[in-house]
PDB file of N, CA and C in Angstrom:
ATOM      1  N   UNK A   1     -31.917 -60.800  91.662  1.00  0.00           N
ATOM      2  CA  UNK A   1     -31.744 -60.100  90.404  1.00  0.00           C
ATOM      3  C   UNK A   1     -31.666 -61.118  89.268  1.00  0.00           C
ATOM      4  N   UNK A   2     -32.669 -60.993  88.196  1.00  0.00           N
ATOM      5  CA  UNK A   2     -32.345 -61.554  86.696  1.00  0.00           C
ATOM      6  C   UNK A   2     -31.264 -61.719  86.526  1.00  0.00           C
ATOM      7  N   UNK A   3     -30.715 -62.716  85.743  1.00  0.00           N
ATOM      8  CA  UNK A   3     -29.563 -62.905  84.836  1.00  0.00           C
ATOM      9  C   UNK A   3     -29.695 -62.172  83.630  1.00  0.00           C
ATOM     10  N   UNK A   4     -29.296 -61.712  83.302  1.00  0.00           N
ATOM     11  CA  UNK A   4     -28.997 -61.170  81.818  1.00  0.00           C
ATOM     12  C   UNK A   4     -29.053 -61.870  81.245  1.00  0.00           C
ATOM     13  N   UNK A   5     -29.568 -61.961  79.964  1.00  0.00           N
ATOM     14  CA  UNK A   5     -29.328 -63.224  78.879  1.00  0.00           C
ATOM     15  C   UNK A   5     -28.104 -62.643  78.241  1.00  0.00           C
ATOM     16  N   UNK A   6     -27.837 -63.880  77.325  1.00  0.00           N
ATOM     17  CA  UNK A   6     -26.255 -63.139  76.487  1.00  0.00           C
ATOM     18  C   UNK A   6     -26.576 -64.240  75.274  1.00  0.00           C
ATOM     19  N   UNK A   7     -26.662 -63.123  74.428  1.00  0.00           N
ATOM     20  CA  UNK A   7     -26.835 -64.012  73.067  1.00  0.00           C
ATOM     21  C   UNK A   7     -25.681 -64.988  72.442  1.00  0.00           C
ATOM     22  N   UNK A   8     -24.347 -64.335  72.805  1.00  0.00           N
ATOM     23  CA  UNK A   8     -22.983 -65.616  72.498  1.00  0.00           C
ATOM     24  C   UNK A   8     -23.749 -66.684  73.365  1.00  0.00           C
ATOM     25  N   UNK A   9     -23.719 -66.581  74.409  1.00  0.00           N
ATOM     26  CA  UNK A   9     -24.130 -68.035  75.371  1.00  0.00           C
ATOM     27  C   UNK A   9     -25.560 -68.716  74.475  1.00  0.00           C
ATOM     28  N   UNK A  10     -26.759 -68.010  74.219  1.00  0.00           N
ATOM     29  CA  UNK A  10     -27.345 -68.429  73.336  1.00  0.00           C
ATOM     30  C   UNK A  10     -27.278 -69.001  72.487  1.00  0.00           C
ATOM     31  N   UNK A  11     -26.477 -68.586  71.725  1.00  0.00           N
ATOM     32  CA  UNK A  11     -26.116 -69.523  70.212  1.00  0.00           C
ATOM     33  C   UNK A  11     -25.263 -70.662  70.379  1.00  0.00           C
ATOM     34  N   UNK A  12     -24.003 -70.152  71.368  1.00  0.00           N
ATOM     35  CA  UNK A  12     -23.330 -71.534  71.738  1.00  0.00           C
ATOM     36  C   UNK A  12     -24.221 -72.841  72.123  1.00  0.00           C
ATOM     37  N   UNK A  13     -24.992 -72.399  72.957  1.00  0.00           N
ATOM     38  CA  UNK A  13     -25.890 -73.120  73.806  1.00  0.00           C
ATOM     39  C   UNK A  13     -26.864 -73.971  72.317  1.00  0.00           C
ATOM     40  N   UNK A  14     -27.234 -72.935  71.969  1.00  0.00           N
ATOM     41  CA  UNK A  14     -27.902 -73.591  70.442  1.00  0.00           C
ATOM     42  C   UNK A  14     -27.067 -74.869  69.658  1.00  0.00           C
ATOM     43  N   UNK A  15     -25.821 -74.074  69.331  1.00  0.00           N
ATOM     44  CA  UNK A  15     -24.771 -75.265  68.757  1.00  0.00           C
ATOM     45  C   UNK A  15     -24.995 -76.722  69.162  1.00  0.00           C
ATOM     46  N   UNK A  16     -25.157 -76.500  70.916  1.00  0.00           N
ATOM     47  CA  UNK A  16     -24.731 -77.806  71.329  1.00  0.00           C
ATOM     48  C   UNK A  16     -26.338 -78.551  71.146  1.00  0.00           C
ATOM     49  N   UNK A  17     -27.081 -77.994  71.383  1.00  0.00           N
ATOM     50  CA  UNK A  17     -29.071 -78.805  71.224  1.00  0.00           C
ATOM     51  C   UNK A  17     -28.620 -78.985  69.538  1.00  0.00           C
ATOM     52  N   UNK A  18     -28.603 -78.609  68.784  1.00  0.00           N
ATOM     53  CA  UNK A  18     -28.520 -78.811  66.938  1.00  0.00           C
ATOM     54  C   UNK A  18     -27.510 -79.983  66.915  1.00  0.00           C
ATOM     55  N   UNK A  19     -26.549 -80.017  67.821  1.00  0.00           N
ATOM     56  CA  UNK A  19     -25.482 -81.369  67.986  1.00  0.00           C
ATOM     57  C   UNK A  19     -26.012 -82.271  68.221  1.00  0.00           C
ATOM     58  N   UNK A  20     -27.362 -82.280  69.249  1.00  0.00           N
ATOM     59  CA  UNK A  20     -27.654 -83.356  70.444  1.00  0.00           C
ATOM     60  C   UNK A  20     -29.251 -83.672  70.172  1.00  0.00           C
ATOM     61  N   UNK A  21     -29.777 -83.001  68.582  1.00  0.00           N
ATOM     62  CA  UNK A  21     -30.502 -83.606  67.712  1.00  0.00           C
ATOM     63  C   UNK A  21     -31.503 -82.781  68.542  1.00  0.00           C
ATOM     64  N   UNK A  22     -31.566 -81.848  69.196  1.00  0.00           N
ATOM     65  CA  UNK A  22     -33.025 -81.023  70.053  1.00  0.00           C
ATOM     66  C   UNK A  22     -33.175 -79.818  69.331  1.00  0.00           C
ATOM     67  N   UNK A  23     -33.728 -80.179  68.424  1.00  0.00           N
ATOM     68  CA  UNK A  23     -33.534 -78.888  67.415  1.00  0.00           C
ATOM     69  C   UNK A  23     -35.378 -77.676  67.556  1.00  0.00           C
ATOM     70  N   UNK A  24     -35.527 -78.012  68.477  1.00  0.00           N
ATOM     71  CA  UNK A  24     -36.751 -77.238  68.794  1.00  0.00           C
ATOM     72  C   UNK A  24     -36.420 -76.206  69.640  1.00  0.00           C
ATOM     73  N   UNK A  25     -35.464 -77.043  71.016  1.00  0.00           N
ATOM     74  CA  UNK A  25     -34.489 -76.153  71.790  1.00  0.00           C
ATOM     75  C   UNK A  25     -33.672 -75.108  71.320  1.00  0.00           C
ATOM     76  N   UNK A  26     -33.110 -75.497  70.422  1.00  0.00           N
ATOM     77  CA  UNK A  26     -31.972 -75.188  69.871  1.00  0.00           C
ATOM     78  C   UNK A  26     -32.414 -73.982  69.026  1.00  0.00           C
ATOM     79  N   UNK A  27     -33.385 -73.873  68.216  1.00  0.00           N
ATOM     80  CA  UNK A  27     -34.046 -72.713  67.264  1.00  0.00           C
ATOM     81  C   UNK A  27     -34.695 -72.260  68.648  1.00  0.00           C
ATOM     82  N   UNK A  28     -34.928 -72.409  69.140  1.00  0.00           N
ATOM     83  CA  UNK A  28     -35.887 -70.948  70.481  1.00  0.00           C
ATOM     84  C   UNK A  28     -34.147 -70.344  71.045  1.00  0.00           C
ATOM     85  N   UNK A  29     -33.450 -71.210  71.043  1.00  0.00           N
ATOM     86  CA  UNK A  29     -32.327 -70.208  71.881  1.00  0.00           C
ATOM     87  C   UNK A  29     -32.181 -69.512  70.233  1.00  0.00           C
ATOM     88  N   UNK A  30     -31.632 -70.032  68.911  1.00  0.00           N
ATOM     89  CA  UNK A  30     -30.956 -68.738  68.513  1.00  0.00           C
ATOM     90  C   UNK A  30     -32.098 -67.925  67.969  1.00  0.00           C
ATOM     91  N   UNK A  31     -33.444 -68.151  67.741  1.00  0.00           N
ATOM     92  CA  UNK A  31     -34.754 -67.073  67.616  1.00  0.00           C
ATOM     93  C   UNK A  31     -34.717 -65.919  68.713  1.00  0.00           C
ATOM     94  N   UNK A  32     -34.196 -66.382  69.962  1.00  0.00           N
ATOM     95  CA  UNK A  32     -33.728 -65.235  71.105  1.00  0.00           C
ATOM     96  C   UNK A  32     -32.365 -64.770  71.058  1.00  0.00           C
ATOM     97  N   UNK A  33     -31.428 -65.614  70.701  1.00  0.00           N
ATOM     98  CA  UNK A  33     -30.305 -64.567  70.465  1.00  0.00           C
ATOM     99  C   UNK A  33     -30.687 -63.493  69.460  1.00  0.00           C
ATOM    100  N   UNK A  34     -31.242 -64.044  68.397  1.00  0.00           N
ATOM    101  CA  UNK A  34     -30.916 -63.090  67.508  1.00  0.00           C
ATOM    102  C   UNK A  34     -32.170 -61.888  67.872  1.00  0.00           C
ATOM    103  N   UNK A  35     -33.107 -61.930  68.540  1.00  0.00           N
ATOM    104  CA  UNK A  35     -33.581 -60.738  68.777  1.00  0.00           C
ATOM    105  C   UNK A  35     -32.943 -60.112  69.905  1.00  0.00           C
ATOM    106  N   UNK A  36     -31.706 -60.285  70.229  1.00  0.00           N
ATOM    107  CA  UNK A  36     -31.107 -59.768  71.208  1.00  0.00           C
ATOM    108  C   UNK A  36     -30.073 -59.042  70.687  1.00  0.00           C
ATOM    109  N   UNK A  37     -29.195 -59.453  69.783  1.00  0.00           N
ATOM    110  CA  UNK A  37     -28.107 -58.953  68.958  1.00  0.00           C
ATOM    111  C   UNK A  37     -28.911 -58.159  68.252  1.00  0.00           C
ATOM    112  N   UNK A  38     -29.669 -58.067  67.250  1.00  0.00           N
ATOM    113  CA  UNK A  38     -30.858 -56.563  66.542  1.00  0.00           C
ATOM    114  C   UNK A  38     -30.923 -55.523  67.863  1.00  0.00           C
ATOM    115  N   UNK A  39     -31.080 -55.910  68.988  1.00  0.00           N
ATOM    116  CA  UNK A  39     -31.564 -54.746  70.337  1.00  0.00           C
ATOM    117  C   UNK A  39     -30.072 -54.015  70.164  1.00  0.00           C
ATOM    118  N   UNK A  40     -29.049 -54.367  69.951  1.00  0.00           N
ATOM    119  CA  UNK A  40     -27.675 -53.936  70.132  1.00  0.00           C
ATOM    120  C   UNK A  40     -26.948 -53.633  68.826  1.00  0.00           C
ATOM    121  N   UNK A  41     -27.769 -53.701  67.326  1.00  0.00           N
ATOM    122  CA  UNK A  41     -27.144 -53.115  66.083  1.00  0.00           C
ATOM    123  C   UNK A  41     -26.539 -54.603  65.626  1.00  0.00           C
ATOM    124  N   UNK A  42     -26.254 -55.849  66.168  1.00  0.00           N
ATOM    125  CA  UNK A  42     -25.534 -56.443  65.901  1.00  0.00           C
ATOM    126  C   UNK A  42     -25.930 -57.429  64.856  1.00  0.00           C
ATOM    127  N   UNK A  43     -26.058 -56.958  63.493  1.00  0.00           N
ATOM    128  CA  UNK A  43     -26.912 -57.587  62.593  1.00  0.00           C
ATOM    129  C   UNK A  43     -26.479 -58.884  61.970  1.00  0.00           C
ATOM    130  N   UNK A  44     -25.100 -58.570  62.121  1.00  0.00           N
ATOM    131  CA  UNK A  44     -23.932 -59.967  61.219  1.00  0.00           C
ATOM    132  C   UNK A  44     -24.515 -60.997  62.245  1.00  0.00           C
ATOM    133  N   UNK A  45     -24.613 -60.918  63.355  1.00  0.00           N
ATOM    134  CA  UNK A  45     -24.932 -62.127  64.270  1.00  0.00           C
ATOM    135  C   UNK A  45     -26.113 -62.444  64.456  1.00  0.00           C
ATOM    136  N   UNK A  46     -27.430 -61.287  64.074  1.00  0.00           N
ATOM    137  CA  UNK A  46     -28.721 -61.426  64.280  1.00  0.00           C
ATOM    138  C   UNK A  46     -29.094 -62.776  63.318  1.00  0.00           C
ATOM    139  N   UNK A  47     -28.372 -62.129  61.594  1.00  0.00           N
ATOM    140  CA  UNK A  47     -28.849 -62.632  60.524  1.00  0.00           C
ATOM    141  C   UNK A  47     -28.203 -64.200  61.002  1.00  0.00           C
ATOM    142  N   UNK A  48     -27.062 -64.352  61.271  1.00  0.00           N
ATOM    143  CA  UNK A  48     -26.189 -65.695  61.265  1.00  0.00           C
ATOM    144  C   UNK A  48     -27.478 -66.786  62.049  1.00  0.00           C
ATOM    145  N   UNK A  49     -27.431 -66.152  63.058  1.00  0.00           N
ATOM    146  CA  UNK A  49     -28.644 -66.559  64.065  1.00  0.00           C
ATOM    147  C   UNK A  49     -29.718 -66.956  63.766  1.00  0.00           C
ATOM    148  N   UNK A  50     -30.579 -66.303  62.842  1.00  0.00           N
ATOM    149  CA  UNK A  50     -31.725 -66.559  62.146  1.00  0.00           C
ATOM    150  C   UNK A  50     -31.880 -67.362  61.073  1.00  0.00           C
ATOM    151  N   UNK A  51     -30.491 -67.642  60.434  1.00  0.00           N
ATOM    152  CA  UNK A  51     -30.296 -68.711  59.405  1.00  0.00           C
ATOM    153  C   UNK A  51     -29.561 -69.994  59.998  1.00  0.00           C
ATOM    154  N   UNK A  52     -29.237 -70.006  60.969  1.00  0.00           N
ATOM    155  CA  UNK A  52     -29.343 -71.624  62.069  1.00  0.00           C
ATOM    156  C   UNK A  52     -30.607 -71.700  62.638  1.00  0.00           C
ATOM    157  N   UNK A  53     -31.717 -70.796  63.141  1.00  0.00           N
ATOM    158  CA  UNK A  53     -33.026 -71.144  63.499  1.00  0.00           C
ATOM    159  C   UNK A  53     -33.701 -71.963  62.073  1.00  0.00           C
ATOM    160  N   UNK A  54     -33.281 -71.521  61.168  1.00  0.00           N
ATOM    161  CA  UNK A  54     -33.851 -72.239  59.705  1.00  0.00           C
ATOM    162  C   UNK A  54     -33.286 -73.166  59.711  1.00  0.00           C
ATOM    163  N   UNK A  55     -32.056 -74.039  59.129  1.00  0.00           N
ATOM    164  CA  UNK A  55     -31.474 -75.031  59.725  1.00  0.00           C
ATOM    165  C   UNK A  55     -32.534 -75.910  60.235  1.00  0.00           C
ATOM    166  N   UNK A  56     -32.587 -75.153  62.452  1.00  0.00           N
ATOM    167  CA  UNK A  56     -33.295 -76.095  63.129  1.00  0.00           C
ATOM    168  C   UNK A  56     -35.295 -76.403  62.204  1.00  0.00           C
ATOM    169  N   UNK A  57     -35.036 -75.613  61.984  1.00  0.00           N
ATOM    170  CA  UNK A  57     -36.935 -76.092  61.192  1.00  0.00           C
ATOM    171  C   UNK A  57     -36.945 -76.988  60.615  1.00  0.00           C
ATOM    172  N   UNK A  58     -35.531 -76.495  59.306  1.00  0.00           N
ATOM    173  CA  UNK A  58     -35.791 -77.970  58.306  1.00  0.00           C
ATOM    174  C   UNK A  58     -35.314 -79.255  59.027  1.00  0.00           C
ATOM    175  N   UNK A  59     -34.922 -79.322  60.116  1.00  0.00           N
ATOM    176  CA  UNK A  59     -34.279 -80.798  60.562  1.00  0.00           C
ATOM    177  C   UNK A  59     -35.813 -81.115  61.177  1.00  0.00           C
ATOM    178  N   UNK A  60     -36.792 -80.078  61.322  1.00  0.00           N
ATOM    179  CA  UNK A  60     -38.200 -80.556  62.040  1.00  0.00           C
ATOM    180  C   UNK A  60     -39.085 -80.834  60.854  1.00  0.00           C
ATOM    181  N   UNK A  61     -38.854 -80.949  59.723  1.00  0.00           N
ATOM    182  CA  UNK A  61     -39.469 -80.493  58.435  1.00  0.00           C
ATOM    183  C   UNK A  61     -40.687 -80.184  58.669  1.00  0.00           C
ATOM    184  N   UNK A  62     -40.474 -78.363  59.175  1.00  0.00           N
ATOM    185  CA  UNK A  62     -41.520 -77.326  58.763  1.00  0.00           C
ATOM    186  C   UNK A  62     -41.029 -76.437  58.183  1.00  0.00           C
ATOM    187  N   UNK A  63     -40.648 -76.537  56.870  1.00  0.00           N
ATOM    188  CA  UNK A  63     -40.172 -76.187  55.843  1.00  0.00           C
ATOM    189  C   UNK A  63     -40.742 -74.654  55.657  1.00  0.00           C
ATOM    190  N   UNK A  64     -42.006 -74.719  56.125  1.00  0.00           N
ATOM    191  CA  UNK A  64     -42.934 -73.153  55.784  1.00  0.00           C
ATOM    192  C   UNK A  64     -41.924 -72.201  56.666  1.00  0.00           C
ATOM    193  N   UNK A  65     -41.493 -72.683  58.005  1.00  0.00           N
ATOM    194  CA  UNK A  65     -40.727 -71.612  58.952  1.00  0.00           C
ATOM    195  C   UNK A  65     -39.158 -71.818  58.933  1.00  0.00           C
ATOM    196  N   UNK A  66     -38.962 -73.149  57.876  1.00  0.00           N
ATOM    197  CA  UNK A  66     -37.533 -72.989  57.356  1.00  0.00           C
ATOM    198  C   UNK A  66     -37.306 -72.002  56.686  1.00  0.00           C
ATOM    199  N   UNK A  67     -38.099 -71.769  55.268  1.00  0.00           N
ATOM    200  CA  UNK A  67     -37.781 -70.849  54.541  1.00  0.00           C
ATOM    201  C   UNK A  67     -38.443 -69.481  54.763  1.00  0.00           C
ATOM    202  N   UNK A  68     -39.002 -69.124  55.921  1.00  0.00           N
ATOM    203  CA  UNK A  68     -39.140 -67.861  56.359  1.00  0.00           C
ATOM    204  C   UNK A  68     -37.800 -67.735  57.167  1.00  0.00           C
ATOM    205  N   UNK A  69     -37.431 -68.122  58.024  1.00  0.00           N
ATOM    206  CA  UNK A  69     -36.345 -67.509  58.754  1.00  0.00           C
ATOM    207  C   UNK A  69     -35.117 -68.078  58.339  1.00  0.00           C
ATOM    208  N   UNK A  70     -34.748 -68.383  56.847  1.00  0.00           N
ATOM    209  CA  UNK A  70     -34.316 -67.940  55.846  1.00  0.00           C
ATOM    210  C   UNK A  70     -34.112 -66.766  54.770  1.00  0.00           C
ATOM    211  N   UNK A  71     -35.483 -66.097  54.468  1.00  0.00           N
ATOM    212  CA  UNK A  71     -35.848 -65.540  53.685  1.00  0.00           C
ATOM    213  C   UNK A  71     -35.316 -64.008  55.147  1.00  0.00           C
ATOM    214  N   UNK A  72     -35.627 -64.346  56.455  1.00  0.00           N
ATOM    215  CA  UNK A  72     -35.760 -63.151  56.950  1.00  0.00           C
ATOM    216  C   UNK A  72     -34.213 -62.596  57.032  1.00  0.00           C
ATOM    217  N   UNK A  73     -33.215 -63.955  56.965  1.00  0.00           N
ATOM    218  CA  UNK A  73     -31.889 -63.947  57.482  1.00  0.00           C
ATOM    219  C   UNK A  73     -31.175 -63.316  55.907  1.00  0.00           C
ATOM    220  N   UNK A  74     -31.762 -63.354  54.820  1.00  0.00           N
ATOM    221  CA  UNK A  74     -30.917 -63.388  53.662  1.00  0.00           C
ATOM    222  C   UNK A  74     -31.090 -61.535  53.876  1.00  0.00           C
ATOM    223  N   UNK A  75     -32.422 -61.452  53.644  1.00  0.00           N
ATOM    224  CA  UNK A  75     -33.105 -59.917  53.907  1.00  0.00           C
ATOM    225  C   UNK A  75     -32.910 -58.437  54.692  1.00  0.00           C
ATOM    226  N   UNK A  76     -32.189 -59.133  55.920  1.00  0.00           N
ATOM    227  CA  UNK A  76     -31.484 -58.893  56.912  1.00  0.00           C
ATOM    228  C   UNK A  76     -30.162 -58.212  56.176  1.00  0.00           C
ATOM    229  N   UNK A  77     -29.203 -59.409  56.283  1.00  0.00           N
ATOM    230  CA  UNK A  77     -27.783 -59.750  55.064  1.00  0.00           C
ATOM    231  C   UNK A  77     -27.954 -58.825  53.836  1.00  0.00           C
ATOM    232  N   UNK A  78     -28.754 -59.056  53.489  1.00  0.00           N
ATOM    233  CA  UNK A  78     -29.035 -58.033  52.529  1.00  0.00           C
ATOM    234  C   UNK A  78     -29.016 -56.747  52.177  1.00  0.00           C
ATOM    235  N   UNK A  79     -29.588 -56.519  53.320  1.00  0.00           N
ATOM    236  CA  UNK A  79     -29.972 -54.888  53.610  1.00  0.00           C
ATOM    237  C   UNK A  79     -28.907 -54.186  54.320  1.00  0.00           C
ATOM    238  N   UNK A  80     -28.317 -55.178  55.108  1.00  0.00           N
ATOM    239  CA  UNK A  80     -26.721 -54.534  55.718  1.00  0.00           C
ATOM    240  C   UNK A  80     -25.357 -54.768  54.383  1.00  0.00           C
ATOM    241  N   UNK A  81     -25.381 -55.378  53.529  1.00  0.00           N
ATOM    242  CA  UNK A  81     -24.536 -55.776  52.549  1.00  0.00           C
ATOM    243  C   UNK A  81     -23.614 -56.971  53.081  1.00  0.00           C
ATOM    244  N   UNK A  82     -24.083 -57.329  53.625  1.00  0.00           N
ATOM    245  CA  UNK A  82     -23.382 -58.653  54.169  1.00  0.00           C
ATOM    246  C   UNK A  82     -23.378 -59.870  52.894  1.00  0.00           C
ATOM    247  N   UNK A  83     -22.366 -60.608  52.898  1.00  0.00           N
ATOM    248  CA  UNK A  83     -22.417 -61.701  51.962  1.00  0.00           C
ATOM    249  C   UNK A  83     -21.844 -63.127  52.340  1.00  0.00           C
ATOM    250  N   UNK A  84     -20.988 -62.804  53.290  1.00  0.00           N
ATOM    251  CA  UNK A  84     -19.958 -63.727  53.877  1.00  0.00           C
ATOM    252  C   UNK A  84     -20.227 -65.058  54.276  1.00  0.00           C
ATOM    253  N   UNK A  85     -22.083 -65.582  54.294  1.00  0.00           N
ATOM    254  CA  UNK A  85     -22.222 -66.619  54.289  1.00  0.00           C
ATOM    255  C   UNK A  85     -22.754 -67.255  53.133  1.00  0.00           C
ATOM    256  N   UNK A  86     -22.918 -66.422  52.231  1.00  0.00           N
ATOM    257  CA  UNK A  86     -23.214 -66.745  50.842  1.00  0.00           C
ATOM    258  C   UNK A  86     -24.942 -66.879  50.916  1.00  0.00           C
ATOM    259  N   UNK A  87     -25.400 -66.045  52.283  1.00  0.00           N
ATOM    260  CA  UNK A  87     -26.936 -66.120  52.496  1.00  0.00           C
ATOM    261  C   UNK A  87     -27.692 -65.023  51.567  1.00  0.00           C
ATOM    262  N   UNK A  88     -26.913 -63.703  51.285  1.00  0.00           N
ATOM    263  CA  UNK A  88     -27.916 -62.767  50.888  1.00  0.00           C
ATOM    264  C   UNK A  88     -27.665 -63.261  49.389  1.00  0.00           C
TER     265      UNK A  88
END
């Protein structure tokens, strides 16, 4: 039987690759958390998620998919009224 993925373990898991300078790793885990948390309503964590995948871009400087999954994370934030990271 599959493991379940679990998007906390995801992002944690992310934390530690963005620590350990693997920031390619690190944006594919939270690009999958956060389409995992959206499957479950969980938007505060989708958006959070999607604006550390931006983060990992600009440390790759591909700035074009920094500021998209930026733009997607503020949009997100946005649309739920979220503000709390000062993203939307």
């Amino acid at each position: 039987m599959a493991e379940k993925e679990d998007p906390v373990k995801l992002h944690k898991d992310g934390n530690t690759l963005y620590e350990l300078g693997k920031y390619e790793e690190a944006k594919e885990n939270f690009l999958r958390a956060s389409e995992l948390y959206l499957k479950t309503n969980n938007f505060f964590d989708a958006a959070y998620s999607l604006f550390k995948a931006g983060e990992c871009a600009f440390m790759l400087k591909d700035y074009e998919k920094a500021v998209e999954h930026f733009l997607k994370s503020a949009e997100l934030s946005f649309s739920k009224g979220f503000d709390r990271f000062g993203v939307s």
